[in-house]
C-alpha atoms as a PDB file:
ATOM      1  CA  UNK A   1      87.632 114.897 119.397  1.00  0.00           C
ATOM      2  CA  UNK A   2      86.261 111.991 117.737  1.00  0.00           C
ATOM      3  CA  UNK A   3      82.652 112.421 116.181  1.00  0.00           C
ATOM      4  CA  UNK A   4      80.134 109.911 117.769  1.00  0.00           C
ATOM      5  CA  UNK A   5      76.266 108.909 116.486  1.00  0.00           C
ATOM      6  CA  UNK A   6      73.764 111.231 117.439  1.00  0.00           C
ATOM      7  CA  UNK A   7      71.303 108.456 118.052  1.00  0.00           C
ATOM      8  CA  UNK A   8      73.698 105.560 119.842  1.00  0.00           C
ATOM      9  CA  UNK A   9      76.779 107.330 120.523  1.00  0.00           C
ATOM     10  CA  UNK A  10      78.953 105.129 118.418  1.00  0.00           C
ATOM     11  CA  UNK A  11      82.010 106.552 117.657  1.00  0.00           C
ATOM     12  CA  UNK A  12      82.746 107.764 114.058  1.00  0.00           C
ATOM     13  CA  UNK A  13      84.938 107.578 111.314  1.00  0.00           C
ATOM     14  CA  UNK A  14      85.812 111.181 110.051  1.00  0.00           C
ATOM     15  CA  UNK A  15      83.310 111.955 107.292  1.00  0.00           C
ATOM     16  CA  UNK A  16      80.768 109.116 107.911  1.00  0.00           C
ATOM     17  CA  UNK A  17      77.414 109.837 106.936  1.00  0.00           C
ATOM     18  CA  UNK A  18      75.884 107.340 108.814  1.00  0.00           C
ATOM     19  CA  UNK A  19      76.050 105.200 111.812  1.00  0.00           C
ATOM     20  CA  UNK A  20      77.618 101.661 111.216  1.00  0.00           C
ATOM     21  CA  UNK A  21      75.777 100.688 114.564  1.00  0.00           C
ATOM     22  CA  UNK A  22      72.198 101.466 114.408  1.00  0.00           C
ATOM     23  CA  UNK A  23      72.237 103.174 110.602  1.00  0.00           C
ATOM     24  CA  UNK A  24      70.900 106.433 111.652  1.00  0.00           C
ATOM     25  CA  UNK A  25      71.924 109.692 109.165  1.00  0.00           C
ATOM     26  CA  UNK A  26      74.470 111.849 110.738  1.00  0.00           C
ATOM     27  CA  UNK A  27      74.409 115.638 110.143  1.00  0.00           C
ATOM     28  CA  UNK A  28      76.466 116.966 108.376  1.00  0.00           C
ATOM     29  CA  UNK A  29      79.650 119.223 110.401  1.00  0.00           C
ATOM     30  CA  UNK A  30      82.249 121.370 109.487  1.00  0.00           C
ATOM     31  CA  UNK A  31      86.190 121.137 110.974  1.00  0.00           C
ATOM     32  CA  UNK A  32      87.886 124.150 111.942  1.00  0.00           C
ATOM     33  CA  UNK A  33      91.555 124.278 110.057  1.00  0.00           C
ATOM     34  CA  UNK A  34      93.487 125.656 112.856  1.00  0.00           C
ATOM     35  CA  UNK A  35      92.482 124.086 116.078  1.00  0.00           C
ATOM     36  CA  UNK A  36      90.377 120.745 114.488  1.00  0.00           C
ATOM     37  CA  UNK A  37      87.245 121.579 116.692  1.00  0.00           C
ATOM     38  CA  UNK A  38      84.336 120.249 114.692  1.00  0.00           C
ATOM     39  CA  UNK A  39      80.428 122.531 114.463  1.00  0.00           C
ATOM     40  CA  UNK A  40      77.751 121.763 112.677  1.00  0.00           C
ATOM     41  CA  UNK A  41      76.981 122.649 109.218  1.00  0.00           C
ATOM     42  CA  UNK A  42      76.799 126.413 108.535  1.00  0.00           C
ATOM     43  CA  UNK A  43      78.892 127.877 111.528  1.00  0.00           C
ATOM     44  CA  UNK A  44      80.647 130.704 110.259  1.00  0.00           C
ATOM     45  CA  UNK A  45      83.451 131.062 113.206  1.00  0.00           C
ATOM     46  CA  UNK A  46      85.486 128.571 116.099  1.00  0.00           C
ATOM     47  CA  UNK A  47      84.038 129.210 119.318  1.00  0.00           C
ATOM     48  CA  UNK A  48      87.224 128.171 120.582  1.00  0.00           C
ATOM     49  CA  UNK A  49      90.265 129.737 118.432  1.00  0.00           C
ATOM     50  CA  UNK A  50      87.986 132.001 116.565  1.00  0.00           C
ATOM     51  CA  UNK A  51      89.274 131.368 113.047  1.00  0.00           C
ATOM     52  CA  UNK A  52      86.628 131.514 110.155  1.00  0.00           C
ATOM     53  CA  UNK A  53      85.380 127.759 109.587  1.00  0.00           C
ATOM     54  CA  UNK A  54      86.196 126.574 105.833  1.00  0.00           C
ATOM     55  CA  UNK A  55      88.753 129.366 104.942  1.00  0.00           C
ATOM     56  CA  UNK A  56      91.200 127.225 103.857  1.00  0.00           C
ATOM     57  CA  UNK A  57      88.479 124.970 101.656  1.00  0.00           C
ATOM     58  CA  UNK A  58      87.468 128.526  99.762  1.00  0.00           C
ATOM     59  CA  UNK A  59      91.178 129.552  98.999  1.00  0.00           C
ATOM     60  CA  UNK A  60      92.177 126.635  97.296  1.00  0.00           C
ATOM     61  CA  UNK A  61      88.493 125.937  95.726  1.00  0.00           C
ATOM     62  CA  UNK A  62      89.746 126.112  91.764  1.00  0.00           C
ATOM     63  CA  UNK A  63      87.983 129.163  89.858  1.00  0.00           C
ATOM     64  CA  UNK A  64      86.752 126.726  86.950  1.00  0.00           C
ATOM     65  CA  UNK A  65      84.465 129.470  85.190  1.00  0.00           C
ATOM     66  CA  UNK A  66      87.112 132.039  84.520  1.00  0.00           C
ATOM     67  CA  UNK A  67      89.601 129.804  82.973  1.00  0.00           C
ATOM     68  CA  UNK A  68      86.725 128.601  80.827  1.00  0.00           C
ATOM     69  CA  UNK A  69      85.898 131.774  79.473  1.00  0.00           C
ATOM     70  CA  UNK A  70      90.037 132.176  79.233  1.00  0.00           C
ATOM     71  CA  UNK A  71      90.452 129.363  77.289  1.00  0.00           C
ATOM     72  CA  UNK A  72      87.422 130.468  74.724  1.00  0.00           C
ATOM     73  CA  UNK A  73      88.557 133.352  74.530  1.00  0.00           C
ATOM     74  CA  UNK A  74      92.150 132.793  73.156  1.00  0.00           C
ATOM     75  CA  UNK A  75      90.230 129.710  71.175  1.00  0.00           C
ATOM     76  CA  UNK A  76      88.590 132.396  69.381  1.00  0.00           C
ATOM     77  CA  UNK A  77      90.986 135.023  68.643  1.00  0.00           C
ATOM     78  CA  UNK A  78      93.741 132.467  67.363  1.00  0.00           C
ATOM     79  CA  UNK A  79      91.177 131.077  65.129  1.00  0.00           C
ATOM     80  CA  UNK A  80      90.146 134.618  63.788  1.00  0.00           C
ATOM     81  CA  UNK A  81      93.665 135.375  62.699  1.00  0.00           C
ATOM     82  CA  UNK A  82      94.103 132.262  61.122  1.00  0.00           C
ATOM     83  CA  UNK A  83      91.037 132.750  59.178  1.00  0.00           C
ATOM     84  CA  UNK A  84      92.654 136.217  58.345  1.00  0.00           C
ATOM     85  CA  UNK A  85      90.107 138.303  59.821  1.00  0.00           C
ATOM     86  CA  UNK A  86      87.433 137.078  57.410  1.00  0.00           C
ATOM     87  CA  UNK A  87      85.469 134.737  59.980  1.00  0.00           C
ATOM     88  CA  UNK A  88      84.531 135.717  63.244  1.00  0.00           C
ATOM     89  CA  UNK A  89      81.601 133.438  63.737  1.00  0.00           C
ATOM     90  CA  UNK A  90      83.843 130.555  62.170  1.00  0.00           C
ATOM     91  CA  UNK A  91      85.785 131.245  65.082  1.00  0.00           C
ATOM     92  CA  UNK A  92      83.449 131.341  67.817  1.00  0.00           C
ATOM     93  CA  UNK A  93      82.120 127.993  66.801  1.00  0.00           C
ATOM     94  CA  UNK A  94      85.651 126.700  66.658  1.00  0.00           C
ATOM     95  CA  UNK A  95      86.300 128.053  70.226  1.00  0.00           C
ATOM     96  CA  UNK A  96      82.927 126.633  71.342  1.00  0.00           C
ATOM     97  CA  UNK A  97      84.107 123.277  69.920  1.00  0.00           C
ATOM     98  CA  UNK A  98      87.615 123.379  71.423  1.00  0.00           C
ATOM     99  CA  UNK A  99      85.569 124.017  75.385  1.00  0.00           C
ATOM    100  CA  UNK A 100      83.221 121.027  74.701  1.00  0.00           C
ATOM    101  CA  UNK A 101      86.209 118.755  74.187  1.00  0.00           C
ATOM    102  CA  UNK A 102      87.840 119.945  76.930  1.00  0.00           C
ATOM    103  CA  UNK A 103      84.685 119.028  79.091  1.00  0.00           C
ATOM    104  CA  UNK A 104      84.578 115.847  77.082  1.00  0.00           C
ATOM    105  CA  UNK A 105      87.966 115.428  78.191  1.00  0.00           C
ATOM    106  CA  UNK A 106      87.310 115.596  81.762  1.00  0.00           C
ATOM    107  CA  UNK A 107      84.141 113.637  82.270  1.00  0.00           C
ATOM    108  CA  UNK A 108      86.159 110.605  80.705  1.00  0.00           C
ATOM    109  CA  UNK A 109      88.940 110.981  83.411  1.00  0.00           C
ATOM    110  CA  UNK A 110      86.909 111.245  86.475  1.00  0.00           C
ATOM    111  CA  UNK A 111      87.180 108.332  88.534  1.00  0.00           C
ATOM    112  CA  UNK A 112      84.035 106.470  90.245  1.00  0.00           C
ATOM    113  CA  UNK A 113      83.143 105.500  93.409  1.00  0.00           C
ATOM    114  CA  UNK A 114      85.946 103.302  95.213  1.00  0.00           C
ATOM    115  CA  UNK A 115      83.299 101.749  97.859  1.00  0.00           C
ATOM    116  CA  UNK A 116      80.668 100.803  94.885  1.00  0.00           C
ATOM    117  CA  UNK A 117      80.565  97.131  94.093  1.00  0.00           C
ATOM    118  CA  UNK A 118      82.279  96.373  90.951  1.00  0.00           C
ATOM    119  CA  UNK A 119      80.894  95.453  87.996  1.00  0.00           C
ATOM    120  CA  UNK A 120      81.833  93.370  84.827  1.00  0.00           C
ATOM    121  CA  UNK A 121      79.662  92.118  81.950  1.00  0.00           C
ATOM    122  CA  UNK A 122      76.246  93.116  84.242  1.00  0.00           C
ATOM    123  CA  UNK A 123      77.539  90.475  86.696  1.00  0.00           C
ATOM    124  CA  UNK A 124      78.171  92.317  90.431  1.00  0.00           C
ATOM    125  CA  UNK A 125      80.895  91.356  93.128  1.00  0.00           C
ATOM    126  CA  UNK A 126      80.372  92.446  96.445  1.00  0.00           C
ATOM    127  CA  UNK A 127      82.106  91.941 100.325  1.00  0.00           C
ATOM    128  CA  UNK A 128      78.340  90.202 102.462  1.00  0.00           C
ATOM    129  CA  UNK A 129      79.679  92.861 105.085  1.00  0.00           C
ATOM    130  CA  UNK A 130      79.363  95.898 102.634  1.00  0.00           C
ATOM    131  CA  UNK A 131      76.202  94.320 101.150  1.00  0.00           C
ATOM    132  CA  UNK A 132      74.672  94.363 104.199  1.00  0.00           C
ATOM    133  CA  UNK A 133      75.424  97.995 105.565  1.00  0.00           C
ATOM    134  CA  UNK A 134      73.506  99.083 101.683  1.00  0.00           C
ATOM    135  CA  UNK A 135      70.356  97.218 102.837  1.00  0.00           C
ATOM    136  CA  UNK A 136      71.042  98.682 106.870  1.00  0.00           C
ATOM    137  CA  UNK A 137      71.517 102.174 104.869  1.00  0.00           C
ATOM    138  CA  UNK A 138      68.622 102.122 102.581  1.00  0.00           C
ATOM    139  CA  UNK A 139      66.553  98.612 101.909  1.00  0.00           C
ATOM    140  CA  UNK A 140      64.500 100.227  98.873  1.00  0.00           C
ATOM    141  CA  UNK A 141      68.205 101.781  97.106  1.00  0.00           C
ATOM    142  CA  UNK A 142      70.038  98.136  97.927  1.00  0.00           C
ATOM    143  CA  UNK A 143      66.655  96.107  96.447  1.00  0.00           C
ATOM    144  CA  UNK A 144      67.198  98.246  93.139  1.00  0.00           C
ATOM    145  CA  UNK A 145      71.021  97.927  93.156  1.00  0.00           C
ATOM    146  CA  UNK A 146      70.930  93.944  93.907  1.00  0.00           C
ATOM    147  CA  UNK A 147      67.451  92.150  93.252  1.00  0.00           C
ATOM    148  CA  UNK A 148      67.502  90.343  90.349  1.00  0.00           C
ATOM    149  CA  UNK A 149      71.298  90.772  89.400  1.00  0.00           C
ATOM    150  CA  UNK A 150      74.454  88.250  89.701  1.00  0.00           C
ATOM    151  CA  UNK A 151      76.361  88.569  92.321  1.00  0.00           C
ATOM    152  CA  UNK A 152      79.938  86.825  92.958  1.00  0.00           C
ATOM    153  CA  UNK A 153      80.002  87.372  97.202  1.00  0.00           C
ATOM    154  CA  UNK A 154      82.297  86.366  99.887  1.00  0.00           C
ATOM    155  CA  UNK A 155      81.680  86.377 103.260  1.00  0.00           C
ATOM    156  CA  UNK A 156      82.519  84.398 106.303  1.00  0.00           C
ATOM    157  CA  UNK A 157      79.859  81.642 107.531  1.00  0.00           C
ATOM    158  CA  UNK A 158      78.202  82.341 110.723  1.00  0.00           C
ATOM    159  CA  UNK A 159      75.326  79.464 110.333  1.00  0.00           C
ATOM    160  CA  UNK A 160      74.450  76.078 108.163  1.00  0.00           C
ATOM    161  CA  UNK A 161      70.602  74.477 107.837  1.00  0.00           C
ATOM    162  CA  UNK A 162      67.335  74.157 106.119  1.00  0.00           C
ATOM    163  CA  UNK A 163      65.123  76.580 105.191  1.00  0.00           C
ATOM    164  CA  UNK A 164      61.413  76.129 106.644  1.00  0.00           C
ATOM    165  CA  UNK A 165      59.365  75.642 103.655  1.00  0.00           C
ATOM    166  CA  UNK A 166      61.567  74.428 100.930  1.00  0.00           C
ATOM    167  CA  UNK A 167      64.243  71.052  99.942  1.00  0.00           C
ATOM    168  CA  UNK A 168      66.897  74.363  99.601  1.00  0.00           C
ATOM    169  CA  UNK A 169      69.837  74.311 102.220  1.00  0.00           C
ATOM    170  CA  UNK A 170      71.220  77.513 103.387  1.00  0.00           C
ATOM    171  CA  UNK A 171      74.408  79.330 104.518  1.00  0.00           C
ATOM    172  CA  UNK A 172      74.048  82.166 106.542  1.00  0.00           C
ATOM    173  CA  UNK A 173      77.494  84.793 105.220  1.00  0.00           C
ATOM    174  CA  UNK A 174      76.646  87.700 107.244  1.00  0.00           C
ATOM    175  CA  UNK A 175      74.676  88.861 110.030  1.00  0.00           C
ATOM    176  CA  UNK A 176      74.196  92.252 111.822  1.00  0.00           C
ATOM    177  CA  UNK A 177      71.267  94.028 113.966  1.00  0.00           C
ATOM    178  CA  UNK A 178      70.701  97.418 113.945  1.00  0.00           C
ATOM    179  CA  UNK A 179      67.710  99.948 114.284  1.00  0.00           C
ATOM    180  CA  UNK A 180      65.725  97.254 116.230  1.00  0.00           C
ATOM    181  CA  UNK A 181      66.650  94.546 113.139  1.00  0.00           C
ATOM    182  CA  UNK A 182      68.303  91.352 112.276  1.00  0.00           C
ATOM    183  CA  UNK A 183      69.642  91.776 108.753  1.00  0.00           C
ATOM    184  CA  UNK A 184      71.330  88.709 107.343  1.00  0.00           C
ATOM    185  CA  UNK A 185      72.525  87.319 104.094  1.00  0.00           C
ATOM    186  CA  UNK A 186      72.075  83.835 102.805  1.00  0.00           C
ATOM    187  CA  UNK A 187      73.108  81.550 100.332  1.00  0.00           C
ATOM    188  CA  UNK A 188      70.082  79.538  99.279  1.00  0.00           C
ATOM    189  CA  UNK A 189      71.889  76.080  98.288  1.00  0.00           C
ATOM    190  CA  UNK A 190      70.432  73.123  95.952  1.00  0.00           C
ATOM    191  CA  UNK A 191      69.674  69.383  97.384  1.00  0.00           C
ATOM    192  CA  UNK A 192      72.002  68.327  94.889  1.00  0.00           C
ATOM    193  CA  UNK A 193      74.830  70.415  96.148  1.00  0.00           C
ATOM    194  CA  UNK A 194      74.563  69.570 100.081  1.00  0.00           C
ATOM    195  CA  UNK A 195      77.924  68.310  99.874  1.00  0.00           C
ATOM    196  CA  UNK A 196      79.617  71.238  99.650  1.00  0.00           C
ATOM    197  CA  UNK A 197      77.597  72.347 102.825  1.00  0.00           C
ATOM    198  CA  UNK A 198      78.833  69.578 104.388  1.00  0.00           C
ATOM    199  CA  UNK A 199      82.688  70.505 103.550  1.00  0.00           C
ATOM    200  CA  UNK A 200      81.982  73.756 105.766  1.00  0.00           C
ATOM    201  CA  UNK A 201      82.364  74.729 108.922  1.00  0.00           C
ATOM    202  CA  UNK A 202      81.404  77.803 110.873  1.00  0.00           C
ATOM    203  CA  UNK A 203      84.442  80.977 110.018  1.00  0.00           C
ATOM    204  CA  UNK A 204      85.537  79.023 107.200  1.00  0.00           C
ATOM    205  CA  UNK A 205      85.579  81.762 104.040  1.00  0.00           C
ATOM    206  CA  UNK A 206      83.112  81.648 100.904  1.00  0.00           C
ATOM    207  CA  UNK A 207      83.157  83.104  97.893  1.00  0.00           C
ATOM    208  CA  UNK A 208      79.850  82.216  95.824  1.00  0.00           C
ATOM    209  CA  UNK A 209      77.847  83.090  92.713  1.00  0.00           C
ATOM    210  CA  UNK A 210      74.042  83.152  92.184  1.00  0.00           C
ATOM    211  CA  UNK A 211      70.855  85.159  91.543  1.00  0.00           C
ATOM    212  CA  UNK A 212      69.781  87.591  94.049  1.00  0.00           C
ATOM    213  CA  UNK A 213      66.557  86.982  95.231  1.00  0.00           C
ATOM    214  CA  UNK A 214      66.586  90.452  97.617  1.00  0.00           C
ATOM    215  CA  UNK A 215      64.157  90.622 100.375  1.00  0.00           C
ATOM    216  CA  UNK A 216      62.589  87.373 101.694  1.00  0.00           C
ATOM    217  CA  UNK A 217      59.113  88.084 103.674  1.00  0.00           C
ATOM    218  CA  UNK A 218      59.279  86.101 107.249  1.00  0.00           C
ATOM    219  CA  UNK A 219      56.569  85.534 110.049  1.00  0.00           C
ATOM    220  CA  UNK A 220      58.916  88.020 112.050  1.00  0.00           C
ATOM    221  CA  UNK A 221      59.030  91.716 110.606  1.00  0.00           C
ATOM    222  CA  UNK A 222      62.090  92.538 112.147  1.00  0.00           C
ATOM    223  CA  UNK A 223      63.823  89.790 110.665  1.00  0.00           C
ATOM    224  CA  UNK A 224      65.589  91.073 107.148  1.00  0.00           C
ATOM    225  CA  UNK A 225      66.876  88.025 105.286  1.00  0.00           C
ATOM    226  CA  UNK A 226      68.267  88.503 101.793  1.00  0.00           C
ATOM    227  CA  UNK A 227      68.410  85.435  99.907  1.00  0.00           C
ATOM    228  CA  UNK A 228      70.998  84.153  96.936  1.00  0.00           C
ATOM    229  CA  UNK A 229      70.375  81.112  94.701  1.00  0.00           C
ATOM    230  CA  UNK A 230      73.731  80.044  94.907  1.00  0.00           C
ATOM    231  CA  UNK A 231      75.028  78.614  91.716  1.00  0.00           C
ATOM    232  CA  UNK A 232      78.774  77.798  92.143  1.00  0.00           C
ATOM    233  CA  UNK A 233      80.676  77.677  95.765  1.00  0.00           C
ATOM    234  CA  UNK A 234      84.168  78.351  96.096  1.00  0.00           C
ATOM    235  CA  UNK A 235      84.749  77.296  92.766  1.00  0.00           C
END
């Protein structure tokens, strides 16, 4: 059975942790291994094939402390008869050397986060869409992750015009409501450059780079709009 939002009743990808709708946390359930039927968090059995929840996850969990104290072990003794019996503690402080490489080791092969924006020489590039759902997510984690930075973006545009109180042009790249909001992003374009605005149309593709500005205050409170001084456009 597919899992749906607890708030709007969206349906659910299979570990989402929140709504792509209206942004509202999920709790957190567990899947039964043998018949699929999903509980929440906690529940020890399947009301419905009565198999214990997470069995499967436990058996194959690796024993990482044991293998530890393995591998230190056998560290220390080879070292010892090498030394010729002469230096335990020279061996202990090999073994403990020999475990902190190995942990060395494997921090430096762990992989990061696939859905993170990537980054290159402090310079970020980011989907609109995904930078969007951050600022739907969490506005104060997205201001700390984007204010300020450079951002190569791409997103489709949805709107072209003038901003209120300023000579800047603007493309609107993304646009979503949820939670009661209107969250957009927007390139904030020179005078200068208007005629690359002009060589637009609404669903044509953009790829841009500029300084975030982050969170724009507007006469309307439910109106989100995060602004970027764009600096080059599809170029």
């Amino acid at each position: 059975m597919a899992k749906k939002c607890i708030k709007c009743g969206q349906e659910l990808q299979d570990g989402a942790d929140f709504c792509p709708e209206c942004g509202e946390k999920q709790p957190k359930t567990v899947t039964c291994p043998k018949c699929g039927k999903s509980y929440p968090e906690g529940t020890t059995f399947c009301s419905e094939c009565g198999n214990r929840l997470g069995e499967e996850k436990t058996a194959s969990e690796p024993q990482s402390s044991p293998s530890i104290e393995k591998n230190f072990d056998e560290a220390a003794d080879n070292l010892s008869k090498a030394a010729g019996g002469r230096g335990k503690l020279f061996a202990i402080m090999g073994g403990i050397i020999v475990v902190l490489i190995i942990a060395v080791i494997a921090l430096g092969s762990g992989g990061g986060d696939s859905n993170s924006p990537s980054k290159s020489k402090g310079d970020i590039t980011v989907k609109a869409e995904d930078m969007i759902n951050d600022y739907i997510r969490d506005q104060g984690t997205a201001e700390k992750q984007y204010k300020d930075k450079t951002l190569t973006i791409s997103g489709t545009v949805y709107y072209k015009g003038q901003f209120k109180n300023s000579q800047n042009y603007m493309i609107g790249i993304a646009y979503r409501s949820a939670a009661g909001k209107d969250y957009k992003i927007l390139l904030s374009v020179k005078p200068e450059d208007v005629s690359k605005l002009n060589q637009l149309k609404d669903g044509d593709f953009i790829h841009a780079k500029g300084m975030c500005v982050g969170i724009v205050k507007q006469d309307d409170p439910t109106e989100i709009s995060i602004q970027i001084k764009a600096e080059k456009i599809n170029e």
